[in-house]
N, C-alpha and C. Protein backbone atom coordinates (compact mmCIF):
# COMPACT_ATOMS: atom_id res chain seq x y z
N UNK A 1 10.98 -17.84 6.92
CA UNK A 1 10.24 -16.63 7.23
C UNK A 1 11.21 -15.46 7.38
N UNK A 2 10.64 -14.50 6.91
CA UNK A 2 11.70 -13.38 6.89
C UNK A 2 11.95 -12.53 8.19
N UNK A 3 13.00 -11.69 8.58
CA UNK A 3 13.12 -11.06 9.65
C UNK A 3 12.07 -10.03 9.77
N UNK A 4 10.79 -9.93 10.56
CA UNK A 4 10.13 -8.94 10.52
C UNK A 4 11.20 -7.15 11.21
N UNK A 5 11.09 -6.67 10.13
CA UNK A 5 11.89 -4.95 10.24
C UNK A 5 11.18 -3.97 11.46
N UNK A 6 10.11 -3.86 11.03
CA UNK A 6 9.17 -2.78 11.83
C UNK A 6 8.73 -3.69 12.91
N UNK A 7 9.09 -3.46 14.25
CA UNK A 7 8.37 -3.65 15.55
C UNK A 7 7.43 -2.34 15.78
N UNK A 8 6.13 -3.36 16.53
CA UNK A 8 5.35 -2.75 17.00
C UNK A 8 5.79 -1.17 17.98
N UNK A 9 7.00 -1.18 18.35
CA UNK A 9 7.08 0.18 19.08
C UNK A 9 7.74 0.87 17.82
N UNK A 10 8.79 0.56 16.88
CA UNK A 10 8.70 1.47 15.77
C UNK A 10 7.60 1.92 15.19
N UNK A 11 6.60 0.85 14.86
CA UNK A 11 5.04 1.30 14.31
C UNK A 11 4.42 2.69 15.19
N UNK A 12 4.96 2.78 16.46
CA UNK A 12 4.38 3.38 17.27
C UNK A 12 5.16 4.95 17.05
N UNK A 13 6.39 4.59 16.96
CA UNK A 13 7.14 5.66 16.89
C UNK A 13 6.76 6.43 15.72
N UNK A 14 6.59 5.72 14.75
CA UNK A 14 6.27 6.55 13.27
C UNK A 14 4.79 7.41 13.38
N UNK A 15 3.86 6.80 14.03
CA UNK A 15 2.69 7.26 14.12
C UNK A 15 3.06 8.48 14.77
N UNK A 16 3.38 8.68 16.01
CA UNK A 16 4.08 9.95 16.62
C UNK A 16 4.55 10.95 16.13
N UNK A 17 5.52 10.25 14.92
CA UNK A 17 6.47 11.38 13.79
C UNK A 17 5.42 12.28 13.43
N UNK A 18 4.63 10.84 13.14
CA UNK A 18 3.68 11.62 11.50
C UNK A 18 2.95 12.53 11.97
N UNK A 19 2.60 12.54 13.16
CA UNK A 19 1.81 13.39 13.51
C UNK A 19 2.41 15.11 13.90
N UNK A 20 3.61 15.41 13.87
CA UNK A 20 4.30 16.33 13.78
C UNK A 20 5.20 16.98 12.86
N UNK A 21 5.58 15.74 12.43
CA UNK A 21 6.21 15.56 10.95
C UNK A 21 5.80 15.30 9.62
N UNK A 22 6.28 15.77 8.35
CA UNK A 22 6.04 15.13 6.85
C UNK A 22 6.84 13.59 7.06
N UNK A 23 6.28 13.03 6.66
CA UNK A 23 6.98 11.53 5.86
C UNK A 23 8.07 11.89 5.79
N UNK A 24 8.96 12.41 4.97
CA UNK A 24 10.04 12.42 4.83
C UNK A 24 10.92 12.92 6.10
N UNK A 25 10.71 13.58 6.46
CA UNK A 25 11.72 14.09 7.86
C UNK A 25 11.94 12.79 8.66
N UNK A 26 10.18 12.65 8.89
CA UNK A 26 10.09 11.22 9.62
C UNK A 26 11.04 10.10 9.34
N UNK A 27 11.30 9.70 8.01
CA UNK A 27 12.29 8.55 7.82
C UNK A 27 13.51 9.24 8.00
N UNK A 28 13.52 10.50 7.66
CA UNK A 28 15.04 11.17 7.94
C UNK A 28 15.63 10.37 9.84
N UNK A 29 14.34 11.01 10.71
CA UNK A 29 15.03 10.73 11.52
C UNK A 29 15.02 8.94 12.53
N UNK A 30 14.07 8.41 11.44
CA UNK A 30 14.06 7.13 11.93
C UNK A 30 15.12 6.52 11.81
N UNK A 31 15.76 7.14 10.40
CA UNK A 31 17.07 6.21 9.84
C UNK A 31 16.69 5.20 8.40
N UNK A 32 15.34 5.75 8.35
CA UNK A 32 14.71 4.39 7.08
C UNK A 32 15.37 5.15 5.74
N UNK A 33 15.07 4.32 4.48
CA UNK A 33 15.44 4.72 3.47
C UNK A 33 14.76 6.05 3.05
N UNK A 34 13.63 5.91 2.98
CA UNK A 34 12.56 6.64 2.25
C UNK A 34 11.18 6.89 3.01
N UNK A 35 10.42 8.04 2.83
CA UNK A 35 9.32 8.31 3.33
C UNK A 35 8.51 6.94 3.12
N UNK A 36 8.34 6.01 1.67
CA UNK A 36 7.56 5.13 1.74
C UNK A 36 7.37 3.98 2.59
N UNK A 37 8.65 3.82 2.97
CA UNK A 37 9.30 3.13 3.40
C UNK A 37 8.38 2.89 4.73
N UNK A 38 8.15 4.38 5.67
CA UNK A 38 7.25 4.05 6.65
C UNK A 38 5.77 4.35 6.09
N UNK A 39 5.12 4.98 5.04
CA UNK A 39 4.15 5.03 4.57
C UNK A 39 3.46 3.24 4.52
N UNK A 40 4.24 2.55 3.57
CA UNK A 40 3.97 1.39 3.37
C UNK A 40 3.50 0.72 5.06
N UNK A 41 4.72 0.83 5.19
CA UNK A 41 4.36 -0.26 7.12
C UNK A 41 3.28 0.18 7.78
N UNK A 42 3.07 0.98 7.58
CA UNK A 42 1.62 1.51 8.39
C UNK A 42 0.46 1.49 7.71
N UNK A 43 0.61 1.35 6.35
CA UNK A 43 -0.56 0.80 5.61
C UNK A 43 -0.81 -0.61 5.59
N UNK A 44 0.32 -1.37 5.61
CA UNK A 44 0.43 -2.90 5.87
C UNK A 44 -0.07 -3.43 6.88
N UNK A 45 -0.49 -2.85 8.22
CA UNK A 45 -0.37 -2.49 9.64
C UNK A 45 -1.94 -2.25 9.21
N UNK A 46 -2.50 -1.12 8.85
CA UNK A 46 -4.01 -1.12 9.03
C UNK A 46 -4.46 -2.28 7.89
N UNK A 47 -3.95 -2.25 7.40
CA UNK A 47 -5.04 -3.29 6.16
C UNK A 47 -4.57 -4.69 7.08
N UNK A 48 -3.90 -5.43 8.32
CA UNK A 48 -3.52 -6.09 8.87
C UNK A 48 -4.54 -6.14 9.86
N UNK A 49 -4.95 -5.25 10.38
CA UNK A 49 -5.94 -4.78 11.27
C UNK A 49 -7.61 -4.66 11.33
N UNK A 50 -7.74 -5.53 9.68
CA UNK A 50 -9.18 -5.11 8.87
C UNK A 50 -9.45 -4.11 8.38
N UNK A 51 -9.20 -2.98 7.81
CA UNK A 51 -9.13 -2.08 6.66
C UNK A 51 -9.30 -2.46 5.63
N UNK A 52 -10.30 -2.39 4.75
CA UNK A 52 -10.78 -2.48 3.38
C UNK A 52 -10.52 -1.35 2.84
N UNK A 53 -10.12 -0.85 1.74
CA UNK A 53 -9.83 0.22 0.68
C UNK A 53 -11.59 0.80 0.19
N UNK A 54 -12.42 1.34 0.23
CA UNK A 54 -13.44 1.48 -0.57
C UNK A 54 -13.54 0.99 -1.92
N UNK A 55 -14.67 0.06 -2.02
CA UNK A 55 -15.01 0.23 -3.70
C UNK A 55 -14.90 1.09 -4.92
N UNK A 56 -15.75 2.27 -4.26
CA UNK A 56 -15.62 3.51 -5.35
C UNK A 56 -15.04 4.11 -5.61
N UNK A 57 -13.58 4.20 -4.40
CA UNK A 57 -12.12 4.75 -4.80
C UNK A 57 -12.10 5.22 -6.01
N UNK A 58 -11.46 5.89 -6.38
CA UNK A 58 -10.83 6.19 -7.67
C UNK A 58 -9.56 5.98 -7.86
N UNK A 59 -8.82 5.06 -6.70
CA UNK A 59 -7.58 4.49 -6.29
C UNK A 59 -7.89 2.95 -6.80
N UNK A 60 -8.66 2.62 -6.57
CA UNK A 60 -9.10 0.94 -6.39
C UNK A 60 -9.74 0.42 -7.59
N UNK A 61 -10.22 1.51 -8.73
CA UNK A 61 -10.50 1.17 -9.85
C UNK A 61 -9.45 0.53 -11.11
N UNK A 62 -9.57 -0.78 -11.45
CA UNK A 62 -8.96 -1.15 -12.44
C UNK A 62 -8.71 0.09 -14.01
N UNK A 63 -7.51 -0.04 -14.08
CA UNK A 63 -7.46 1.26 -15.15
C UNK A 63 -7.51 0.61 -16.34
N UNK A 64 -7.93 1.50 -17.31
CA UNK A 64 -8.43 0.66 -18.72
C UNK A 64 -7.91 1.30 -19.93
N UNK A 65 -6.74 2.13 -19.44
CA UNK A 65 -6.19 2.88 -20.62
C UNK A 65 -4.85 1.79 -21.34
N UNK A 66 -4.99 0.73 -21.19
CA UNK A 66 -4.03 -0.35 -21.92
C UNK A 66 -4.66 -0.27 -23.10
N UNK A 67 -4.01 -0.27 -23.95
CA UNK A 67 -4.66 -0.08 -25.66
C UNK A 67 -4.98 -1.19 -26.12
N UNK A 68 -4.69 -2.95 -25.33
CA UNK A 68 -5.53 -4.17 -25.88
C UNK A 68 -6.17 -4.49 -24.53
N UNK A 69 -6.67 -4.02 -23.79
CA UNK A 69 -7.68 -4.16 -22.57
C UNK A 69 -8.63 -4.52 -22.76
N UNK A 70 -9.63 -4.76 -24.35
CA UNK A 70 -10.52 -5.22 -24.28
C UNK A 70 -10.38 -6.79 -25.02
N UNK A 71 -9.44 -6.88 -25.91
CA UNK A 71 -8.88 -8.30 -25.93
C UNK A 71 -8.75 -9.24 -24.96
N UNK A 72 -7.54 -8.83 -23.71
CA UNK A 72 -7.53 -8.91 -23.00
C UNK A 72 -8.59 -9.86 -22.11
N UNK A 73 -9.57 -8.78 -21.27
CA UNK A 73 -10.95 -8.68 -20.91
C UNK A 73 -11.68 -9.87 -21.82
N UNK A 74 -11.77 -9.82 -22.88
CA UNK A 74 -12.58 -10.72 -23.84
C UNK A 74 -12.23 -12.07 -23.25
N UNK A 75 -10.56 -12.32 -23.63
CA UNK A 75 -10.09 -13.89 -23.18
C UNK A 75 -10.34 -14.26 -21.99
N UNK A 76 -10.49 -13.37 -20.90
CA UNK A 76 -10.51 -13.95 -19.61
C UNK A 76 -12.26 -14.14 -19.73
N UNK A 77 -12.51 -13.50 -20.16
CA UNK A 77 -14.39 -13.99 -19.91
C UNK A 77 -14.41 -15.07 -20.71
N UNK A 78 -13.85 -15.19 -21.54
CA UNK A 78 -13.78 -16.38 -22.81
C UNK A 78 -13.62 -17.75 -21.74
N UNK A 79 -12.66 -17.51 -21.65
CA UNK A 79 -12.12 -18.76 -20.94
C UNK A 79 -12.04 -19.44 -19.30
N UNK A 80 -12.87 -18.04 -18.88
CA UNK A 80 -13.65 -18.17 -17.36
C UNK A 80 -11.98 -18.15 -16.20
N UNK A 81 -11.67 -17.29 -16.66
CA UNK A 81 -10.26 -17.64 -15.49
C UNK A 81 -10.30 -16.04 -15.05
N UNK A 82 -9.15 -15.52 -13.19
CA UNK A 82 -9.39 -14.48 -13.18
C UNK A 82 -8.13 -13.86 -13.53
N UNK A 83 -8.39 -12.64 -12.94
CA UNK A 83 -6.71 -11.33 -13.26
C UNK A 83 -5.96 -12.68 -12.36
C-alpha cells in the first residue's frame, strides 16, 4: 500500500488556501508541485465522500470525435463486452 501524501489536515489546509487563493499560489505555498496537484486531492476527497459527477455533464460525456468510433462501438456491441 502506498504512503498516503495528503493528510486530512493538509486537505484542510488547501480548502482554506482555496478559498483566498488561486490554485496555483496555493501549491506555491504548500510546497506541492503544481496547482493540480491539490486540485486532484480534493476531488479524490469528494468523490471519496459520495460525489457523483452528473450525467448530463458535458464533462462526463464519452467523446466521439475518434475517426473509427463507430467500428469500434460496433465490436463491442458485437461481441457484448464493455469500454
Amino acid at each position: 500500500m502506498r504512503k498516503r501524501i495528503w493528510t486530512q489536515e493538509k486537505l484542510d489546509e488547501a480548502k482554506k488556501l482555496l478559498e483566498t487563493l488561486s490554485a496555483s499560489k496555493a501549491a506555491v505555498v504548500m510546497g506541492v508541485k503544481s496547482k493540480n496537484c491539490i486540485l486532484g486531492a480534493l476531488f479524490r476527497e469528494k468523490i471519496r465522500n459520495g460525489y457523483t459527477p452528473p450525467a448530463n455533464s458535458p464533462w462526463a460525456v464519452t467523446k466521439k470525435y475518434r475517426r473509427d468510433f463507430e467500428k469500434i462501438e460496433r465490436y463491442y456491441d458485437k461481441h457484448k463486452r464493455s469500454w
